[in-house]
C-alpha atoms as a PDB file:
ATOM      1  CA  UNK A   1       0.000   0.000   0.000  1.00  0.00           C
ATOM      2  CA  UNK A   2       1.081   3.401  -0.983  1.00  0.00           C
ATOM      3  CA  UNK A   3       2.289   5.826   1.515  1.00  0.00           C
ATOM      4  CA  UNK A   4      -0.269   8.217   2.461  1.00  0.00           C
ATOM      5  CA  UNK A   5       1.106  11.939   2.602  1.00  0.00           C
ATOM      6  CA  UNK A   6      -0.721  15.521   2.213  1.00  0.00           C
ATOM      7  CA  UNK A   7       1.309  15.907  -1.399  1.00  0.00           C
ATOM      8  CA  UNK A   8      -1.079  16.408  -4.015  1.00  0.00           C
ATOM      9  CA  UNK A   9      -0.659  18.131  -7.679  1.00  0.00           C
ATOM     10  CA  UNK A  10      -4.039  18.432  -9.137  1.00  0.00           C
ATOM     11  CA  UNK A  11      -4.276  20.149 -12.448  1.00  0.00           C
ATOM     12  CA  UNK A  12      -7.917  19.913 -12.801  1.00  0.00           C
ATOM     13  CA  UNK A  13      -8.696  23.173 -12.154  1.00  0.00           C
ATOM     14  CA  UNK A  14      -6.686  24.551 -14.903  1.00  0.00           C
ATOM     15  CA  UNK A  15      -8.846  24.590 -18.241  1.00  0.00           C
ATOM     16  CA  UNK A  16      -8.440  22.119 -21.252  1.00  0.00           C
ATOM     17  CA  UNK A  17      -4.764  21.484 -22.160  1.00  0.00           C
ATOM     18  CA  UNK A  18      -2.908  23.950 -20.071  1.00  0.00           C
ATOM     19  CA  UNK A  19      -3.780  21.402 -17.003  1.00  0.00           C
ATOM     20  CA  UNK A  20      -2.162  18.223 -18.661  1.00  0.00           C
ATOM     21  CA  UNK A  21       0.551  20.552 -20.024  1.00  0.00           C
ATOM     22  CA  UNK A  22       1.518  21.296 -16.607  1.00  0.00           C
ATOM     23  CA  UNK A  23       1.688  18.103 -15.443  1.00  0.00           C
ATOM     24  CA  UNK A  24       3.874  16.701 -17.969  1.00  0.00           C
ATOM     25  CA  UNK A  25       6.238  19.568 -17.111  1.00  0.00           C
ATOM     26  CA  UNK A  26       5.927  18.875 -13.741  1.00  0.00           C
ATOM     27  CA  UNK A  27       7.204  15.066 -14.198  1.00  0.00           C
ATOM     28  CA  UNK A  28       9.789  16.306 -16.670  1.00  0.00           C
ATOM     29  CA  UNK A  29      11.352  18.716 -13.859  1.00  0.00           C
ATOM     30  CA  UNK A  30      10.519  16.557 -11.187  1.00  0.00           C
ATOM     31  CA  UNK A  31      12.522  13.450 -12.216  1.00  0.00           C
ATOM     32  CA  UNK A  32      14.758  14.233 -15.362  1.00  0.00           C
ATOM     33  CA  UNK A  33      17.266  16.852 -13.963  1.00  0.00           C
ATOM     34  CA  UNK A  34      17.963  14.690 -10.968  1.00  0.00           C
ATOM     35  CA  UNK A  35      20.461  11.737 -11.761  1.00  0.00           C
ATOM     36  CA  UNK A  36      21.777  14.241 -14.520  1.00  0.00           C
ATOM     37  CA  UNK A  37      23.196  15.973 -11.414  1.00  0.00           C
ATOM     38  CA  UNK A  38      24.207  13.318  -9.256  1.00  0.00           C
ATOM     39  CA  UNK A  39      26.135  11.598 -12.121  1.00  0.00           C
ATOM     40  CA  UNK A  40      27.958  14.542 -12.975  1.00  0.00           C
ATOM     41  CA  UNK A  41      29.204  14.996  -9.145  1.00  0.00           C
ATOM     42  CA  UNK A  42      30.154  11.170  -9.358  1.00  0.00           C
ATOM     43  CA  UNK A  43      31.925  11.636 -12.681  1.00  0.00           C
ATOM     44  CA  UNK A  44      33.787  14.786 -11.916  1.00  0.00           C
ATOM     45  CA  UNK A  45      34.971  14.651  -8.204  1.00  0.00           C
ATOM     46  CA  UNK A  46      34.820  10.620  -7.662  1.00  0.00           C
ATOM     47  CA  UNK A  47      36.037   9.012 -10.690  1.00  0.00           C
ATOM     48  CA  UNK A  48      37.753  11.816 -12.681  1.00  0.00           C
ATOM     49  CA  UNK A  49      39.216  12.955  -9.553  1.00  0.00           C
ATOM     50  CA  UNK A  50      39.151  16.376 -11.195  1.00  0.00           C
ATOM     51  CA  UNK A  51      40.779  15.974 -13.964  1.00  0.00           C
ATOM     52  CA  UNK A  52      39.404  16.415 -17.742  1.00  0.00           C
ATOM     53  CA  UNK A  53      40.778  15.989 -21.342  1.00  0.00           C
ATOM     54  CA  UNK A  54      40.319  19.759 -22.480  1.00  0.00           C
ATOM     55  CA  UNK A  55      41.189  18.945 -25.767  1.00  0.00           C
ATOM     56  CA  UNK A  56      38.326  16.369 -25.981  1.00  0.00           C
ATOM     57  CA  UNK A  57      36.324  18.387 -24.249  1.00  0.00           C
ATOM     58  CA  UNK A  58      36.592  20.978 -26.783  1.00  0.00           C
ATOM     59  CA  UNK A  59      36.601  18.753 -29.920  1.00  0.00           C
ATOM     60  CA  UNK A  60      39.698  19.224 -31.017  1.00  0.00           C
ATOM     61  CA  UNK A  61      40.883  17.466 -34.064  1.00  0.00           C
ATOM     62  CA  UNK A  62      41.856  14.268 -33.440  1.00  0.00           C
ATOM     63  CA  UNK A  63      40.623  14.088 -29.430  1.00  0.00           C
ATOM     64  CA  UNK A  64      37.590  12.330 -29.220  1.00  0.00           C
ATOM     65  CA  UNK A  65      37.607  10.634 -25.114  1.00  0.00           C
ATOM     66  CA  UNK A  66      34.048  11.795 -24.755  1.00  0.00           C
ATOM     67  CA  UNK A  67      32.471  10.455 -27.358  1.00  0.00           C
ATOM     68  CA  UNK A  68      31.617   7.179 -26.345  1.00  0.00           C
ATOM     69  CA  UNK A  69      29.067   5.727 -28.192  1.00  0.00           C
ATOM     70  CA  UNK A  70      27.927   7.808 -31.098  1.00  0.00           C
ATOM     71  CA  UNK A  71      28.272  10.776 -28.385  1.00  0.00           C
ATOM     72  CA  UNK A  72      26.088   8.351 -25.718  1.00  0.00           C
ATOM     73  CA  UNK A  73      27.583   7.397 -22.385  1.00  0.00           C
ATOM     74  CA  UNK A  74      25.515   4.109 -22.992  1.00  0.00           C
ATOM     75  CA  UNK A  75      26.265   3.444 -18.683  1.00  0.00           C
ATOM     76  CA  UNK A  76      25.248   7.224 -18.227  1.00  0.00           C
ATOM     77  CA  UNK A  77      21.634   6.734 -20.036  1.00  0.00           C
ATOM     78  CA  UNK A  78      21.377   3.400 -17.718  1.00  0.00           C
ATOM     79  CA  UNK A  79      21.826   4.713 -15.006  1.00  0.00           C
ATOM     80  CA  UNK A  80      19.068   7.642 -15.536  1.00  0.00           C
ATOM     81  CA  UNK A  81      16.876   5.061 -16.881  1.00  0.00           C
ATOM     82  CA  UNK A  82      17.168   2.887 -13.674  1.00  0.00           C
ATOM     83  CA  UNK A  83      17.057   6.117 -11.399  1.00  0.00           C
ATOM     84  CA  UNK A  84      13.794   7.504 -12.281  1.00  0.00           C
ATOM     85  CA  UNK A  85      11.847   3.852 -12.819  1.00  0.00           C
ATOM     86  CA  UNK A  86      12.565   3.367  -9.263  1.00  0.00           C
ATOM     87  CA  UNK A  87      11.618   6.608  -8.231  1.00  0.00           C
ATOM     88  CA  UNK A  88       8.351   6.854  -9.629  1.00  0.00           C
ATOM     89  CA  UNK A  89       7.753   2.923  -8.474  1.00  0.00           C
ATOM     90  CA  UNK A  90       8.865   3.154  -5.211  1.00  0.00           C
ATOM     91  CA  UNK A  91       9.530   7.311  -4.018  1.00  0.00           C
ATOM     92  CA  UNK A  92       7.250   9.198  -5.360  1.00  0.00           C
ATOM     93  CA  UNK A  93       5.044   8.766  -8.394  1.00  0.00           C
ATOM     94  CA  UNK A  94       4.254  12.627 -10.469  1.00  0.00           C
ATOM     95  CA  UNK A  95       1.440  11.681 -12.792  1.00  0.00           C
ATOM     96  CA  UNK A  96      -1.165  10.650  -9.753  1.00  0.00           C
ATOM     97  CA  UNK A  97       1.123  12.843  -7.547  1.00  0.00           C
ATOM     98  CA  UNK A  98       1.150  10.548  -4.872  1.00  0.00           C
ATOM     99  CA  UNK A  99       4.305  10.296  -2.492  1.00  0.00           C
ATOM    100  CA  UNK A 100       4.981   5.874  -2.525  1.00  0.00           C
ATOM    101  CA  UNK A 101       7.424   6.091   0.723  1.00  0.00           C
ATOM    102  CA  UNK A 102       8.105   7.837   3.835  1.00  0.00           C
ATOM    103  CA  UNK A 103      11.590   8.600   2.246  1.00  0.00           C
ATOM    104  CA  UNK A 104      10.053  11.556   0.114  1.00  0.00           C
ATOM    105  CA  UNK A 105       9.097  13.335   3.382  1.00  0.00           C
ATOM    106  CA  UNK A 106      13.091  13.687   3.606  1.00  0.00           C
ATOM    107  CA  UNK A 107      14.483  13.951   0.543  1.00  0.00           C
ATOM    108  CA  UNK A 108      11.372  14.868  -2.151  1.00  0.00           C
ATOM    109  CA  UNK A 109      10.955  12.476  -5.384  1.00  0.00           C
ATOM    110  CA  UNK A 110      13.972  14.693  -7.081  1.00  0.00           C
ATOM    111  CA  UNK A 111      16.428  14.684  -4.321  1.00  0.00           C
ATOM    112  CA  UNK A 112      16.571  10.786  -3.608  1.00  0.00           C
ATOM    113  CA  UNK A 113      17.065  10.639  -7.656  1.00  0.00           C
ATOM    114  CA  UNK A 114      20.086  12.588  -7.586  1.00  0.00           C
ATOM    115  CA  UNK A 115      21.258  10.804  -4.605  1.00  0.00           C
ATOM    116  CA  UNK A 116      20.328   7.338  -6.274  1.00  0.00           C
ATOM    117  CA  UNK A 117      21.351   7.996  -9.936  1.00  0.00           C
ATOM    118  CA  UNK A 118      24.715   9.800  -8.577  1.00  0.00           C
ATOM    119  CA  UNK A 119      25.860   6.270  -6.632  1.00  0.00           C
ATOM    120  CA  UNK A 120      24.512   4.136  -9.257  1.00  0.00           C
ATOM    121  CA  UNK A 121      26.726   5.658 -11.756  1.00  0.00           C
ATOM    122  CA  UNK A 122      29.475   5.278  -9.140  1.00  0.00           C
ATOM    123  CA  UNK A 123      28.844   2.256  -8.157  1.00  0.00           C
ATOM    124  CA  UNK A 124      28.627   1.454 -11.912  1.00  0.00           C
ATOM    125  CA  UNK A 125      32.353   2.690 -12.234  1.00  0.00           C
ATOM    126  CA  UNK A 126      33.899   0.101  -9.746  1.00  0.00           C
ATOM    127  CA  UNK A 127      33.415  -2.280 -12.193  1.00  0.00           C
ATOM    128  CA  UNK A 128      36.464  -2.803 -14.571  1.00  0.00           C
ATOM    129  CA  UNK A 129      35.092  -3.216 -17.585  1.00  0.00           C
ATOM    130  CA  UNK A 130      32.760   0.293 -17.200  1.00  0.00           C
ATOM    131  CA  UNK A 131      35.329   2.128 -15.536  1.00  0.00           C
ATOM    132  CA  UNK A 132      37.580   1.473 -18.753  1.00  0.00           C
ATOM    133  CA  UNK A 133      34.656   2.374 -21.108  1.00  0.00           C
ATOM    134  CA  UNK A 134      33.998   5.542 -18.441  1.00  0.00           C
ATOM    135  CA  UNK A 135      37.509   7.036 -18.346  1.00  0.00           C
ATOM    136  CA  UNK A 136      38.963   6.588 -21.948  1.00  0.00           C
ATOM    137  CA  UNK A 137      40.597  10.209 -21.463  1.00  0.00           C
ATOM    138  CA  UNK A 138      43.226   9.026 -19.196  1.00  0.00           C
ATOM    139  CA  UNK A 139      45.241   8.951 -22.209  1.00  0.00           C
ATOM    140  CA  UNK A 140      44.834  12.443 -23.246  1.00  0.00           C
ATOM    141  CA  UNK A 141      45.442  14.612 -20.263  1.00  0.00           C
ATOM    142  CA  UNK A 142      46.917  17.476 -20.985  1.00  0.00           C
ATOM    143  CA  UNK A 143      47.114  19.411 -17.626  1.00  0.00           C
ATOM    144  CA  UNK A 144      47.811  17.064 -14.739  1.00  0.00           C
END
C-alpha cells in the first residue's frame, strides 16, 4: 500500500490542455534533472578525480575521449533510466502525484534521484570493464 502523505498536484482546475501541459512539465522537472546531477558529481569529483581531457572536451581534431558511443555514455543513459523507474515505483510517483514512501518526506521524489542515480553511476564505475569504457581520457590529459 502506498504511503499516504498531504502531497497532491491536481491540475484539474486549470482549463483544457494547459492542465495536462503542466503536469507533464511537472514530471519532466521533477525526475529528469535529478540523476543528470548526481552523475555529474560522481563523474567529476569521484572518478575523474578532477581531472578532464580539455582537448576532448573541446573537440579538437583528433581528441575524441568523450564520445563514447555515437556521443552516448551508454552506462550514463542506464543509469538515468534505472534512477527515475525506481523513483516513480517506489519514491514518489508525479502523474497521480502521490508520495509511494516515507523517504520523500526527507528527501522529495527529485532529491533521492540525484542521490540514487549519482551512486549508481558510481557504483557502476567500480566495475572494470565500465570504468575502462567511463575514463577513456586518461590517455589524453593534458594538464595534470
Amino acid at each position: 500500500m502506498p504511503y499516504q502523505s498531504n502531497v497532491n498536484y491536481d491540475y484539474t482546475h486549470y482549463p483544457g490542455r494547459y492542465g495536462r501541459t503542466l503536469r507533464y512539465i511537472h514530471l519532466y522537472c521533477s525526475l529528469h534533472p535529478g540523476p543528470i546531477i548526481g552523475m555529474s558529481f560522481a563523474d567529476y569529483i569521484l572518478i575523474r578525480k578532477r581531472k578532464l581531457s580539455l582537448k576532448s572536451a573541446y573537440f579538437l581534431k583528433d581528441h575524441h575521449a568523450y564520445d563514447y558511443n555515437c556521443g552516448f555514455n551508454v552506462i550514463g543513459l542506464a543509469c538515468v533510466l534505472i534512477a527515475c523507474v525506481t523513483t516513480i515505483l517506489f519514491v514518489y510517483n508525479p502523474i497521480t502525484g502521490q508520495a509511494e514512501s516515507p523517504i520523500f518526506l526527507l528527501t522529495t521524489g527529485s532529491g533521492f534521484d540525484t542521490i540514487f542515480g549519482g551512486l549508481l553511476y558510481f557504483l557502476a564505475s567500480l566495475v572494470p570493464s565500465c570504468r575502462k569504457y567511463l575514463l577513456q581520457d586518461r590517455s589524453d590529459l593534458g594538464i595534470q
